[in-house]
C-alpha atoms as a PDB file:
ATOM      1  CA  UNK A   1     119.022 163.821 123.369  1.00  0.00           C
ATOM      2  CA  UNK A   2     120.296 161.160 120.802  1.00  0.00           C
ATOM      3  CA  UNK A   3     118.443 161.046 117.612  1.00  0.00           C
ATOM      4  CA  UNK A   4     116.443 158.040 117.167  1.00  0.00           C
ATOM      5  CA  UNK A   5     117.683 156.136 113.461  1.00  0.00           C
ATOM      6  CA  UNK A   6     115.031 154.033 111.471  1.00  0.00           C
ATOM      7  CA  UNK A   7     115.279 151.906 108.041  1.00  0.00           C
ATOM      8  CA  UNK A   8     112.549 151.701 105.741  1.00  0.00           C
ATOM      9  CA  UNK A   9     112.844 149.861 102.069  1.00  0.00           C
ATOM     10  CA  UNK A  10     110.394 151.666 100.054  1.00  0.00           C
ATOM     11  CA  UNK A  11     109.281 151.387  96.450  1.00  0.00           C
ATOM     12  CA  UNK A  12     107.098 153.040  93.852  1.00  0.00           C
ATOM     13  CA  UNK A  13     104.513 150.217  94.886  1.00  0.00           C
ATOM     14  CA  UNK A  14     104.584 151.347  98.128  1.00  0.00           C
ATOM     15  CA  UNK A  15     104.428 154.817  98.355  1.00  0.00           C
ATOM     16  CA  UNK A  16     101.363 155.421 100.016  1.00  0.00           C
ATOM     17  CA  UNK A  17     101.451 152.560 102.468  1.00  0.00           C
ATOM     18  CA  UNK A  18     104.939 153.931 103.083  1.00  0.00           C
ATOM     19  CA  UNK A  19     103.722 157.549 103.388  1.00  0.00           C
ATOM     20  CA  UNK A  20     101.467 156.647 106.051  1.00  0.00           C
ATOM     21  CA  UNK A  21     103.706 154.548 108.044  1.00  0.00           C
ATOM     22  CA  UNK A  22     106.237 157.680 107.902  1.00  0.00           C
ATOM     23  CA  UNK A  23     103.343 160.419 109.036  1.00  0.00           C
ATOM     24  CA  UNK A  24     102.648 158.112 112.087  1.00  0.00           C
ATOM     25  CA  UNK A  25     106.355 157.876 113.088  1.00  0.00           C
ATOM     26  CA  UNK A  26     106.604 161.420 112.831  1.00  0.00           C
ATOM     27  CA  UNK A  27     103.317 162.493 114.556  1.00  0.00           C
ATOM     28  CA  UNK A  28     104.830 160.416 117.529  1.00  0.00           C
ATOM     29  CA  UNK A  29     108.354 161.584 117.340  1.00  0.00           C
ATOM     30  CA  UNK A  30     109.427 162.572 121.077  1.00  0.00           C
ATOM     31  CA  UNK A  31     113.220 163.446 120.146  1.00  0.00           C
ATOM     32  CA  UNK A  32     114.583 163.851 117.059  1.00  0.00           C
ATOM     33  CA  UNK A  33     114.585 161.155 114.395  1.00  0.00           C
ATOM     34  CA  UNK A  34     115.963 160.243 111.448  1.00  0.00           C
ATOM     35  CA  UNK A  35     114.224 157.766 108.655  1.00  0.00           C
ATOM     36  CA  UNK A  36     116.894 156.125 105.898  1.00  0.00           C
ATOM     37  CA  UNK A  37     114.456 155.312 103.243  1.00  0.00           C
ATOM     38  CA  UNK A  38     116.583 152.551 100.848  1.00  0.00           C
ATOM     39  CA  UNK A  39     114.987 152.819  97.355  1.00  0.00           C
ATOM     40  CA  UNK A  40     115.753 152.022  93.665  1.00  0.00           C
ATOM     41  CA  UNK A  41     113.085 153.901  91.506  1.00  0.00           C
ATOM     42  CA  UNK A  42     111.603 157.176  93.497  1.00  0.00           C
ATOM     43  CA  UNK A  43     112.004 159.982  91.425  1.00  0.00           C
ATOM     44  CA  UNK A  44     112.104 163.308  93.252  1.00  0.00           C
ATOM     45  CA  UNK A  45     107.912 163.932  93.138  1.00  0.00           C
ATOM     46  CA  UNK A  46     107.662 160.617  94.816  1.00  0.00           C
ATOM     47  CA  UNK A  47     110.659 161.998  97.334  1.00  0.00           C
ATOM     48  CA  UNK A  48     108.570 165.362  97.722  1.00  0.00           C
ATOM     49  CA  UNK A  49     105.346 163.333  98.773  1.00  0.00           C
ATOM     50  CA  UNK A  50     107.091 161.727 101.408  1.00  0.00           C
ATOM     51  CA  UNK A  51     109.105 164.889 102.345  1.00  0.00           C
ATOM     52  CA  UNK A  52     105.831 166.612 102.960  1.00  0.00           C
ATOM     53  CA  UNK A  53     104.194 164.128 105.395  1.00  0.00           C
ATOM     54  CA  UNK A  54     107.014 164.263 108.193  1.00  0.00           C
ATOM     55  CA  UNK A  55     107.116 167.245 111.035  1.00  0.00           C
ATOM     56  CA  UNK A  56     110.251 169.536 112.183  1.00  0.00           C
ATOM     57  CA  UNK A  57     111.403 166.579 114.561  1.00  0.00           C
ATOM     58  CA  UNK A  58     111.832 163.667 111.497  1.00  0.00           C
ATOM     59  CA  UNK A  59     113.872 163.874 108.707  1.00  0.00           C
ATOM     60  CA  UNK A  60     114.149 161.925 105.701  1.00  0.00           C
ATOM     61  CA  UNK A  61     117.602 160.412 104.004  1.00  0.00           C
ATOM     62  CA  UNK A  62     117.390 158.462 100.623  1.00  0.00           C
ATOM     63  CA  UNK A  63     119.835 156.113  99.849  1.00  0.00           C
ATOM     64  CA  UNK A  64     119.747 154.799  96.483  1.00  0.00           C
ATOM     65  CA  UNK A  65     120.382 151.042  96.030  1.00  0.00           C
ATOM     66  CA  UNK A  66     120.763 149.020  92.804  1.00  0.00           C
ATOM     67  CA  UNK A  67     118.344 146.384  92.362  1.00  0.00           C
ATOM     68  CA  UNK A  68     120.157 145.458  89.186  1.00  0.00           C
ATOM     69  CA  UNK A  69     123.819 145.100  90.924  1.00  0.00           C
ATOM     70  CA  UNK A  70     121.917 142.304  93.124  1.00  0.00           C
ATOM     71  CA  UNK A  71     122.786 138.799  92.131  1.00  0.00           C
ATOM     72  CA  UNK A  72     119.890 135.866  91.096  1.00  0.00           C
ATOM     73  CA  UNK A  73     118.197 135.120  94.380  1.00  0.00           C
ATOM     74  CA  UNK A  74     115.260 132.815  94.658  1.00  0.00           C
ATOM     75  CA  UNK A  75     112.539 134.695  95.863  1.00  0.00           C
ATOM     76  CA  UNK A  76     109.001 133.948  96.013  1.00  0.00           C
ATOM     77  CA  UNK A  77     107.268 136.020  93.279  1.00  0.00           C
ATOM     78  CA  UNK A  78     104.813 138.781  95.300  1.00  0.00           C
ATOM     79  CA  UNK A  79     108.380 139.792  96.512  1.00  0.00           C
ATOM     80  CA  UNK A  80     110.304 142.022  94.622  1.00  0.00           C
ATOM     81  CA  UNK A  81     114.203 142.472  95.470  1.00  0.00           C
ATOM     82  CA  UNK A  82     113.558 145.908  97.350  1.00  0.00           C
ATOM     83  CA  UNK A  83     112.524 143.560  99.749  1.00  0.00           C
ATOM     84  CA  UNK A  84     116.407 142.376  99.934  1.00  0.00           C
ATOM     85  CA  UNK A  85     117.534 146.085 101.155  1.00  0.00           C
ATOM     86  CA  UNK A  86     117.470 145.571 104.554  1.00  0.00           C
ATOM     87  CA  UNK A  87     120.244 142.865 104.260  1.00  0.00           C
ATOM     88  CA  UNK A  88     122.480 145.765 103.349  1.00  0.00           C
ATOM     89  CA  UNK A  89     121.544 147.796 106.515  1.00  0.00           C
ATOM     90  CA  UNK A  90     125.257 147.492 108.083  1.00  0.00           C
ATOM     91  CA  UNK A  91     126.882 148.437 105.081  1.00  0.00           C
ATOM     92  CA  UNK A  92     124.333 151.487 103.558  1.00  0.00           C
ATOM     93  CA  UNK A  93     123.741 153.011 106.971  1.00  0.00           C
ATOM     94  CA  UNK A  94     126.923 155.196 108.650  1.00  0.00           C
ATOM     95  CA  UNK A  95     129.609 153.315 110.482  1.00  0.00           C
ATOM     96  CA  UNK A  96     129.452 155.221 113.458  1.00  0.00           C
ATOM     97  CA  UNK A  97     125.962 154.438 113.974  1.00  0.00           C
ATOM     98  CA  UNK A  98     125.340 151.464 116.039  1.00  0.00           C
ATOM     99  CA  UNK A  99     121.709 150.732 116.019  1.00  0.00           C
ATOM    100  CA  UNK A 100     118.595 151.126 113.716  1.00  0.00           C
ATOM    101  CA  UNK A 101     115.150 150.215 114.261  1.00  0.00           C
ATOM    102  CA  UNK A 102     114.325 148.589 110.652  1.00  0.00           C
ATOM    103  CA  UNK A 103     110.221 149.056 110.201  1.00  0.00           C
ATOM    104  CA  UNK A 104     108.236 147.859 106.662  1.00  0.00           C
ATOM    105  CA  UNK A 105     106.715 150.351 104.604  1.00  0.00           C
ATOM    106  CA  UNK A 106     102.824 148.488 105.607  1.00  0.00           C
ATOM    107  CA  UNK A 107     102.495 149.418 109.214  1.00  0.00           C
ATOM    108  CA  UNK A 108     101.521 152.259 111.777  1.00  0.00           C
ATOM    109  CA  UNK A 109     102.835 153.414 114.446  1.00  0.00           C
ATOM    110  CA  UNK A 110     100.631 154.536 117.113  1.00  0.00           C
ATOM    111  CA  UNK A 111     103.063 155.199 120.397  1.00  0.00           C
ATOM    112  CA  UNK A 112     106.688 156.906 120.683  1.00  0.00           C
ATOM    113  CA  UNK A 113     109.751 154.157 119.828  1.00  0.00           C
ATOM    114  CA  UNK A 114     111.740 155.339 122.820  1.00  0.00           C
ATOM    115  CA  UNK A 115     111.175 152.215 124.048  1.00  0.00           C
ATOM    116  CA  UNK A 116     112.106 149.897 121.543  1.00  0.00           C
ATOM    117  CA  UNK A 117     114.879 151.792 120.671  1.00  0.00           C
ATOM    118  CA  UNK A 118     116.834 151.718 124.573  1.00  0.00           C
ATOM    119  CA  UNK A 119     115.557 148.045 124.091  1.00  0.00           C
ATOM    120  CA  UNK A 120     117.850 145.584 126.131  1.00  0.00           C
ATOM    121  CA  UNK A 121     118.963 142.970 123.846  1.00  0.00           C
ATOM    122  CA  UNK A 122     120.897 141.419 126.062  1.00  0.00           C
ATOM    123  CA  UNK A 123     124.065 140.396 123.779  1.00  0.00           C
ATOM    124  CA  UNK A 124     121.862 139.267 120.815  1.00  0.00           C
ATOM    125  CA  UNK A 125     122.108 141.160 117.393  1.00  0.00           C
ATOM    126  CA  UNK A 126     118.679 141.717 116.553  1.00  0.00           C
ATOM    127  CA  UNK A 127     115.037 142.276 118.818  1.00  0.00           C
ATOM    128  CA  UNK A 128     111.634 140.869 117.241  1.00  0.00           C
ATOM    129  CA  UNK A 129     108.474 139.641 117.917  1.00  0.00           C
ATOM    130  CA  UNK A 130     107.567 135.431 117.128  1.00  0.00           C
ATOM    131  CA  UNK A 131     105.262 135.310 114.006  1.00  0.00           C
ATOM    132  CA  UNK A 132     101.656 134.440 114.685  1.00  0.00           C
ATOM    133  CA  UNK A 133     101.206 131.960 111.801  1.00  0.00           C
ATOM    134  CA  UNK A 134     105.073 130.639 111.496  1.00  0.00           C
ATOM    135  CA  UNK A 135     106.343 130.197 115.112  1.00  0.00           C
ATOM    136  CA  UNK A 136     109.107 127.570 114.682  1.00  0.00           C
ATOM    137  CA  UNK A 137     111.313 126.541 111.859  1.00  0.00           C
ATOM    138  CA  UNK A 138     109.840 123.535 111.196  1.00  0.00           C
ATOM    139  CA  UNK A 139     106.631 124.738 110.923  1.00  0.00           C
ATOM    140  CA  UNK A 140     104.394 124.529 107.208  1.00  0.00           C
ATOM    141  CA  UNK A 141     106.173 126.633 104.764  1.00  0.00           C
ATOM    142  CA  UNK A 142     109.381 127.396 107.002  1.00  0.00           C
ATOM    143  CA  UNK A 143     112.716 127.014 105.834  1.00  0.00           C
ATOM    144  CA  UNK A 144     113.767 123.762 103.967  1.00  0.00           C
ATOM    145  CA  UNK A 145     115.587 122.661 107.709  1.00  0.00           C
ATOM    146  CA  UNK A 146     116.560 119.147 106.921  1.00  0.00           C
ATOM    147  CA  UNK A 147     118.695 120.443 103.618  1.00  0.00           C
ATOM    148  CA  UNK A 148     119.929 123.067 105.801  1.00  0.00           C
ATOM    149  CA  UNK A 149     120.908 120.949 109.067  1.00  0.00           C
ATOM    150  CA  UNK A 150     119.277 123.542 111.557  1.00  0.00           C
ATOM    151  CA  UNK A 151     116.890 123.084 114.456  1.00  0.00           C
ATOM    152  CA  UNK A 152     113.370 122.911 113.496  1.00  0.00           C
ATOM    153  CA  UNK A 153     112.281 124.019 116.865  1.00  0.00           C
ATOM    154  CA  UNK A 154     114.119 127.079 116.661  1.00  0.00           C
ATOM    155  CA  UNK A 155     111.829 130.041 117.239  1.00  0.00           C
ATOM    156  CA  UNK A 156     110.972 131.925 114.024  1.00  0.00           C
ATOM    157  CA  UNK A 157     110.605 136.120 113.908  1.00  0.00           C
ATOM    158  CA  UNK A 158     109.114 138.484 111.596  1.00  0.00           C
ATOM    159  CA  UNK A 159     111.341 140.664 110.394  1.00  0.00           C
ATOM    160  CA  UNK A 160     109.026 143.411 109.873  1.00  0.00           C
ATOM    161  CA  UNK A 161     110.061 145.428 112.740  1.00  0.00           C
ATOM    162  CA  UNK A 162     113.614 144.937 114.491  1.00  0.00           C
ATOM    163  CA  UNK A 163     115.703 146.451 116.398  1.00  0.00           C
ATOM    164  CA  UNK A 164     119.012 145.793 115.303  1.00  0.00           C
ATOM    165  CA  UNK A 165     122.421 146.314 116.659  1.00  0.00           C
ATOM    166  CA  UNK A 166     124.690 147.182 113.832  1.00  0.00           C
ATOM    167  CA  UNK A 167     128.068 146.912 115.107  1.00  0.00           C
ATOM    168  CA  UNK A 168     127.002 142.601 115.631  1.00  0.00           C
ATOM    169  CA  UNK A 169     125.040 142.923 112.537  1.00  0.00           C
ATOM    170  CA  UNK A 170     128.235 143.584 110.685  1.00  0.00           C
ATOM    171  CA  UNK A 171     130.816 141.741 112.451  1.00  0.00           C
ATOM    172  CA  UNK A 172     128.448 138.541 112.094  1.00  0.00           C
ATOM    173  CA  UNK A 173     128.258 139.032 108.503  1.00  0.00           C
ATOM    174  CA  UNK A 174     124.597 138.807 108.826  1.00  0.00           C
ATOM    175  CA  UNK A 175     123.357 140.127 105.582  1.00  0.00           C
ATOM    176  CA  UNK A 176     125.991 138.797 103.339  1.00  0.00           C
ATOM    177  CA  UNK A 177     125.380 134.921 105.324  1.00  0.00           C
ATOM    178  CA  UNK A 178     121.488 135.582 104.273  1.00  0.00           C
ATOM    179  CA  UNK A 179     121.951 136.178 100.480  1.00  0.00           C
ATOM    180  CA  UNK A 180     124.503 132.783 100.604  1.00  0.00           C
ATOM    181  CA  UNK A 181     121.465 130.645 101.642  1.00  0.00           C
ATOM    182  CA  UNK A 182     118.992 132.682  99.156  1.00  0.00           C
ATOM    183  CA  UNK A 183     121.658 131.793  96.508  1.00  0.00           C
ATOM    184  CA  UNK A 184     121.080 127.801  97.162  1.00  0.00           C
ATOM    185  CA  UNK A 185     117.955 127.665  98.755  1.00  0.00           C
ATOM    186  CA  UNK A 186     114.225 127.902  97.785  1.00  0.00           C
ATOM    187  CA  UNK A 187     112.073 129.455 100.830  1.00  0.00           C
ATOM    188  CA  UNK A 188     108.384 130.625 101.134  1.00  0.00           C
ATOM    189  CA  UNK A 189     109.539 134.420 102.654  1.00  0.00           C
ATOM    190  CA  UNK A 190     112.432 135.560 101.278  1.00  0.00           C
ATOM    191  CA  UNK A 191     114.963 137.234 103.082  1.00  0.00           C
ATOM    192  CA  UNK A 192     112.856 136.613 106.008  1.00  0.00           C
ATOM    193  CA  UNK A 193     113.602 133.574 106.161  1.00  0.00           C
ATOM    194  CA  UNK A 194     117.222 133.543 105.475  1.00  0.00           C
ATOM    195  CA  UNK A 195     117.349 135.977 108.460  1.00  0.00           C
ATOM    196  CA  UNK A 196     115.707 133.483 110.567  1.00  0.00           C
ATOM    197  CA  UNK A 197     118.180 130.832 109.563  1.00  0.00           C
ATOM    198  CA  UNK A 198     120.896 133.045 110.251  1.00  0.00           C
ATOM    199  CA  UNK A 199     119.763 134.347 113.269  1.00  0.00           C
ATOM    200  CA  UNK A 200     119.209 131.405 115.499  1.00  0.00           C
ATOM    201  CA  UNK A 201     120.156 131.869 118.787  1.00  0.00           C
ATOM    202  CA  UNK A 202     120.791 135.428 117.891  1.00  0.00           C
ATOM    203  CA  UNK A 203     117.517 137.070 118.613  1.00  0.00           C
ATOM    204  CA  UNK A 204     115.912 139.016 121.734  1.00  0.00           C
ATOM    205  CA  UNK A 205     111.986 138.086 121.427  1.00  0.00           C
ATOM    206  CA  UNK A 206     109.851 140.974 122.523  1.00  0.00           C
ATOM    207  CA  UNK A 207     106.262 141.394 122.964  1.00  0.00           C
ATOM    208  CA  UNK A 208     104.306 141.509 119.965  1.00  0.00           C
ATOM    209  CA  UNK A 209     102.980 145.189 120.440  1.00  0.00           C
ATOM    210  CA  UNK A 210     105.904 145.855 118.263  1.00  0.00           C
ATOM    211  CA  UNK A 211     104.781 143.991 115.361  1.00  0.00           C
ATOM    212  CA  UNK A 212     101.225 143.162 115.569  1.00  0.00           C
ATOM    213  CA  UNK A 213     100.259 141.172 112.569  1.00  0.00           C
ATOM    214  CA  UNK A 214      97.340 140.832 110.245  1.00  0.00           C
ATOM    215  CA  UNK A 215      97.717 137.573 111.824  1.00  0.00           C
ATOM    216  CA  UNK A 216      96.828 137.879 115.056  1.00  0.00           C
ATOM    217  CA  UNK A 217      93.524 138.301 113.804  1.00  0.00           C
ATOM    218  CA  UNK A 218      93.093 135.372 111.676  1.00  0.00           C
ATOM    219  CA  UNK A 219      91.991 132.764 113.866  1.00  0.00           C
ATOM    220  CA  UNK A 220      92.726 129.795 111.638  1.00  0.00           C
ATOM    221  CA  UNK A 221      95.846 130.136 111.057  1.00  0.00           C
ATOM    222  CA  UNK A 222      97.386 132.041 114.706  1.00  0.00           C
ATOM    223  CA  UNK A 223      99.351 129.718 116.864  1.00  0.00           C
ATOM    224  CA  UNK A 224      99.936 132.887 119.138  1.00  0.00           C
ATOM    225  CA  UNK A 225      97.884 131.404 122.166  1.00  0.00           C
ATOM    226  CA  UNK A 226      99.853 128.589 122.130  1.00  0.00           C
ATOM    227  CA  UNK A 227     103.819 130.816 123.024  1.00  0.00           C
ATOM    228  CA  UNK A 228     101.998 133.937 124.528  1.00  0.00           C
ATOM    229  CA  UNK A 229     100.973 134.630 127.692  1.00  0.00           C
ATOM    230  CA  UNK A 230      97.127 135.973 127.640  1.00  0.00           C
ATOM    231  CA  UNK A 231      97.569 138.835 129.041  1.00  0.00           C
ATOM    232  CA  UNK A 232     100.350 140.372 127.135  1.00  0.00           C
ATOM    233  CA  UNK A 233      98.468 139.025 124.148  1.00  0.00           C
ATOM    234  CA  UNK A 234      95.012 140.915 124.834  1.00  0.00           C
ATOM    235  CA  UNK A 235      96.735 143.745 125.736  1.00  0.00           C
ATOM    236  CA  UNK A 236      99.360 143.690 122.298  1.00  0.00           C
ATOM    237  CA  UNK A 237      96.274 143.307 120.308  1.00  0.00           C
ATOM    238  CA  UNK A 238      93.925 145.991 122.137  1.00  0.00           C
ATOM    239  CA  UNK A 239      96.819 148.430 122.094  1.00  0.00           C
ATOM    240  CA  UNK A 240      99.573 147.710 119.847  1.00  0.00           C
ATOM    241  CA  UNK A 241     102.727 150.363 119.537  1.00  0.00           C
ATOM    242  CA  UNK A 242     102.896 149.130 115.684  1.00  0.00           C
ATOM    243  CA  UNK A 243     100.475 147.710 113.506  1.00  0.00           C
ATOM    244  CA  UNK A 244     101.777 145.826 110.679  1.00  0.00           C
ATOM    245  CA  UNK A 245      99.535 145.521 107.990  1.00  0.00           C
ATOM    246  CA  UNK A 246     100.693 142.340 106.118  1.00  0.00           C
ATOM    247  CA  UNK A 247      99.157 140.582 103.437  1.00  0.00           C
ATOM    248  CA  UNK A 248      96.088 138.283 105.054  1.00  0.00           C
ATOM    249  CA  UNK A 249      91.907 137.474 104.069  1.00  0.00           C
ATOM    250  CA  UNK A 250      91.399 140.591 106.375  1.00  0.00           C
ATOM    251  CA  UNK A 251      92.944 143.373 103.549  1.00  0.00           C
ATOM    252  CA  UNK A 252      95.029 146.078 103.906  1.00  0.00           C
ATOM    253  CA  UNK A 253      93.530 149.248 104.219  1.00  0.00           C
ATOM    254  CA  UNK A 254      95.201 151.399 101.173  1.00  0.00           C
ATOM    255  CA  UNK A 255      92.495 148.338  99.195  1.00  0.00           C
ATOM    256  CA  UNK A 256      88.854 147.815  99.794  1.00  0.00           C
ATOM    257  CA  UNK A 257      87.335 146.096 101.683  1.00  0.00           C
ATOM    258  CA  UNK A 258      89.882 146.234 104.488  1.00  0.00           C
ATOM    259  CA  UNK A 259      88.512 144.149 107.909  1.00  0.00           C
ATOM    260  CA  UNK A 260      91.636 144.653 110.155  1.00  0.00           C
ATOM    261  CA  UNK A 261      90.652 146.379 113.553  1.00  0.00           C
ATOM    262  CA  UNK A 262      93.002 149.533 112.994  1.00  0.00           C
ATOM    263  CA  UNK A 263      92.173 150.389 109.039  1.00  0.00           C
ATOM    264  CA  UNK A 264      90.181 153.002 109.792  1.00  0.00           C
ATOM    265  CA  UNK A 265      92.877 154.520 111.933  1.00  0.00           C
ATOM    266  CA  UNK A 266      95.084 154.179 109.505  1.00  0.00           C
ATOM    267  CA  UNK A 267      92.666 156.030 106.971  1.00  0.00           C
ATOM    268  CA  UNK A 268      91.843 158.975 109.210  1.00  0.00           C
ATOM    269  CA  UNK A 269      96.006 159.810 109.300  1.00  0.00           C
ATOM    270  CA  UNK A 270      96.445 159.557 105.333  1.00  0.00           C
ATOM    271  CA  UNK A 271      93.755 162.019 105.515  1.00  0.00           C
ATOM    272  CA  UNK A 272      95.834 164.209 107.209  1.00  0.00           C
ATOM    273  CA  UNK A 273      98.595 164.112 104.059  1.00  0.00           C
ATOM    274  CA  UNK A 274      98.759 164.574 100.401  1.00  0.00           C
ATOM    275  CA  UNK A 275      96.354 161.622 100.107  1.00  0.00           C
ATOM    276  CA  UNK A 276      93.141 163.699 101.976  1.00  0.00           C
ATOM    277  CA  UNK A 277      91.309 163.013  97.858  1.00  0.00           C
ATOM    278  CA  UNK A 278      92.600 159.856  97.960  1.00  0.00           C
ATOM    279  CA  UNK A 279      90.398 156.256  97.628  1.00  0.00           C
ATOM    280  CA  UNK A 280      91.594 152.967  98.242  1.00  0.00           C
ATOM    281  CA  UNK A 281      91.803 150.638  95.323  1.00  0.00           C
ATOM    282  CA  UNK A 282      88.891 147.870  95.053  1.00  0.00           C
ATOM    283  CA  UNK A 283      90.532 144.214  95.739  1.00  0.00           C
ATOM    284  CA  UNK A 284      89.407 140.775  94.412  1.00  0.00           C
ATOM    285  CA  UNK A 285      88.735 138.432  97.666  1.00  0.00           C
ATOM    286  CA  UNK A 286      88.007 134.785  96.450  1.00  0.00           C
ATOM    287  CA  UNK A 287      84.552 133.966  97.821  1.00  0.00           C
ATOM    288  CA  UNK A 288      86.830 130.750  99.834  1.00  0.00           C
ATOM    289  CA  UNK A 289      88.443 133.631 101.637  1.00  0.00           C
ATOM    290  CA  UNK A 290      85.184 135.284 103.083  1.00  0.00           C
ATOM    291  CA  UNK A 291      84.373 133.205 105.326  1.00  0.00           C
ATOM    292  CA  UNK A 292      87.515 133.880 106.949  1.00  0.00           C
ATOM    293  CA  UNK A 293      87.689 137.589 107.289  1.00  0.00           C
ATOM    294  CA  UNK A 294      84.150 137.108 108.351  1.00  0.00           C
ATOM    295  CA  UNK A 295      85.192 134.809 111.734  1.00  0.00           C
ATOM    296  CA  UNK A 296      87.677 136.990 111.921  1.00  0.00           C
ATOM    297  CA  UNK A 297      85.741 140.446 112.298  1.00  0.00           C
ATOM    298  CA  UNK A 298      84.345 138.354 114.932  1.00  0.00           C
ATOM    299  CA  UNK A 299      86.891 137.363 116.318  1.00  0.00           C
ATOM    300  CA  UNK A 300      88.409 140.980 116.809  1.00  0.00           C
ATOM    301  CA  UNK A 301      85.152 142.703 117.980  1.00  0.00           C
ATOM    302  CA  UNK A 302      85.010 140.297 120.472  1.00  0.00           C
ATOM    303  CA  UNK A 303      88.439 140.980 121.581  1.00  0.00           C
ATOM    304  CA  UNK A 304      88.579 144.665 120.507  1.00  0.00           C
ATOM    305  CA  UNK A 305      85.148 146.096 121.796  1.00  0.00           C
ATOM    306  CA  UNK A 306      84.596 149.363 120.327  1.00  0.00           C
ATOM    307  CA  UNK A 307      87.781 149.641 118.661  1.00  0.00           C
ATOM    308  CA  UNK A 308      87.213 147.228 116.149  1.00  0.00           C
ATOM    309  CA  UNK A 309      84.620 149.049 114.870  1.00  0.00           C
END
């Protein structure tokens, strides 16, 4: 049975979220797979940590990139340029190899990727879920769309978790197109947007049990009712295939306190590595933001049940 390929940009920042999000691929390996981990400043005990958390079914490669060979970009400043490796996925990955599933270092993975990986995408280069809080181009802090003449109705992805065909990936030129418009354009997401600019018309939308977001649970801010149909959307957020843990009021849960539905879960499997003595660092949470996390606890017990808590 083919081997199942995944990307992962990793740095010394994220070592344990990363550590966690490779046990969980691992623990639900079904065939053979194979994680490229892109980093710039593991040494070989942070390469041994993450060595020791996968299973006889997952193997680990780690490419090297240069953060300092990278040109100026304008990035926001909570991202740091590991953030850009995934641009370079066509050219760091083998030629023969024609798709990757590219997965953050924040998330868990809680079902087999089979699925995602035979994904359909129907001539498009890349498979992804709508964002919950950013939905369209022209939404707050999207793209700058008038300077950049594009559609501000266009859908807008997170690029969290994609499946991505590599052989269009590379003839479109798509990482190389996305560090042109980082070169001459201020955004609010980095390469994520970029790849959204890129990318229009280009993308296979899939449920969001792929990529379920911090948030989904943030009622404020989630326009997810609005593009979703309610069923897939109670089930994607009762029984997600990948929980990504990005930053929101709700916490992530390698900090304290953490309020998202699956931290605990998340907990109970770095338990199971290197990290069993392990405590999650205490995080400031301006007293404007608790009110938030508090509606949405609610908010997720009341669509969660049991689980939530």
């Amino acid at each position: 049975m083919e081997a199942i390929h995944i990307a992962m940009s990793v740095d010394k920042r994220f070592l344990i979220p990363a550590s966690v999000a490779i046990r969980s691929i691992s623990l639900h390996a079904m065939t053979t797979h194979v994680i490229h981990v892109f980093h710039d400043d593991l040494d070989e005990a942070d390469m041994k940590k993450l060595r020791s958390v996968v299973g006889n079914d997952t193997s680990l490669e780690f490419i090297e990139c240069q953060v300092s060979d990278l040109p100026a970009h304008h990035l926001p400043s909570y991202l740091s340029k590991t953030s850009l490796f995934r641009l370079f996925v066509g050219t760091l990955l083998p030629e023969k190899l024609s798709r990757v599933i590219y997965i953050d270092a924040d998330t868990l993975i809680r079902r087999p990727l089979g699925d995602l990986w035979n994904l359909d995408l129907h001539g498009n280069t890349v498979a992804a879920i709508q964002d919950p809080v950013l939905p369209w181009i022209g939404a707050p802090m999207g793209p700058p769309w008038r300077a950049m003449q594009i559609d501000p109705h266009a859908r807008y992805f997170n690029s969290g978790v994609m499946r991505i065909d590599l052989h269009r990936w590379r003839e479109e030129r798509i990482g190389e197109s996305s560090l042109r418009i980082l070169e001459t354009h201020r955004v609010s997401f980095g390469d994520q947007c970029a790849l959204n600019c890129v990318l229009i018309g280009r993308v296979e939308y899939i449920s969001p049990q792929w990529n379920l977001q911090s948030g989904f649970f943030w009622p404020e801010r989630s326009l997810a009712e609005t593009y979703e149909p309610p069923s897939d959307l109670e089930q994607a957020i009762s029984n997600p295939s990948i929980v990504h843990f990005n930053s929101s009021p709700l916490g992530r849960p390698w900090q304290n306190p953490c309020k998202n539905p699956f931290c605990h879960e998340w907990r109970e499997i770095a338990k199971g590595t290197y990290l069993a003595e392990w405590h999650p660092s205490r995080r400031l949470l301006m007293p404007a933001l608790v009110a938030t996390v508090e509606v949405s606890k609610k908010m997720a017990t009341r669509m969660l049940g049991p689980v939530y808590k």
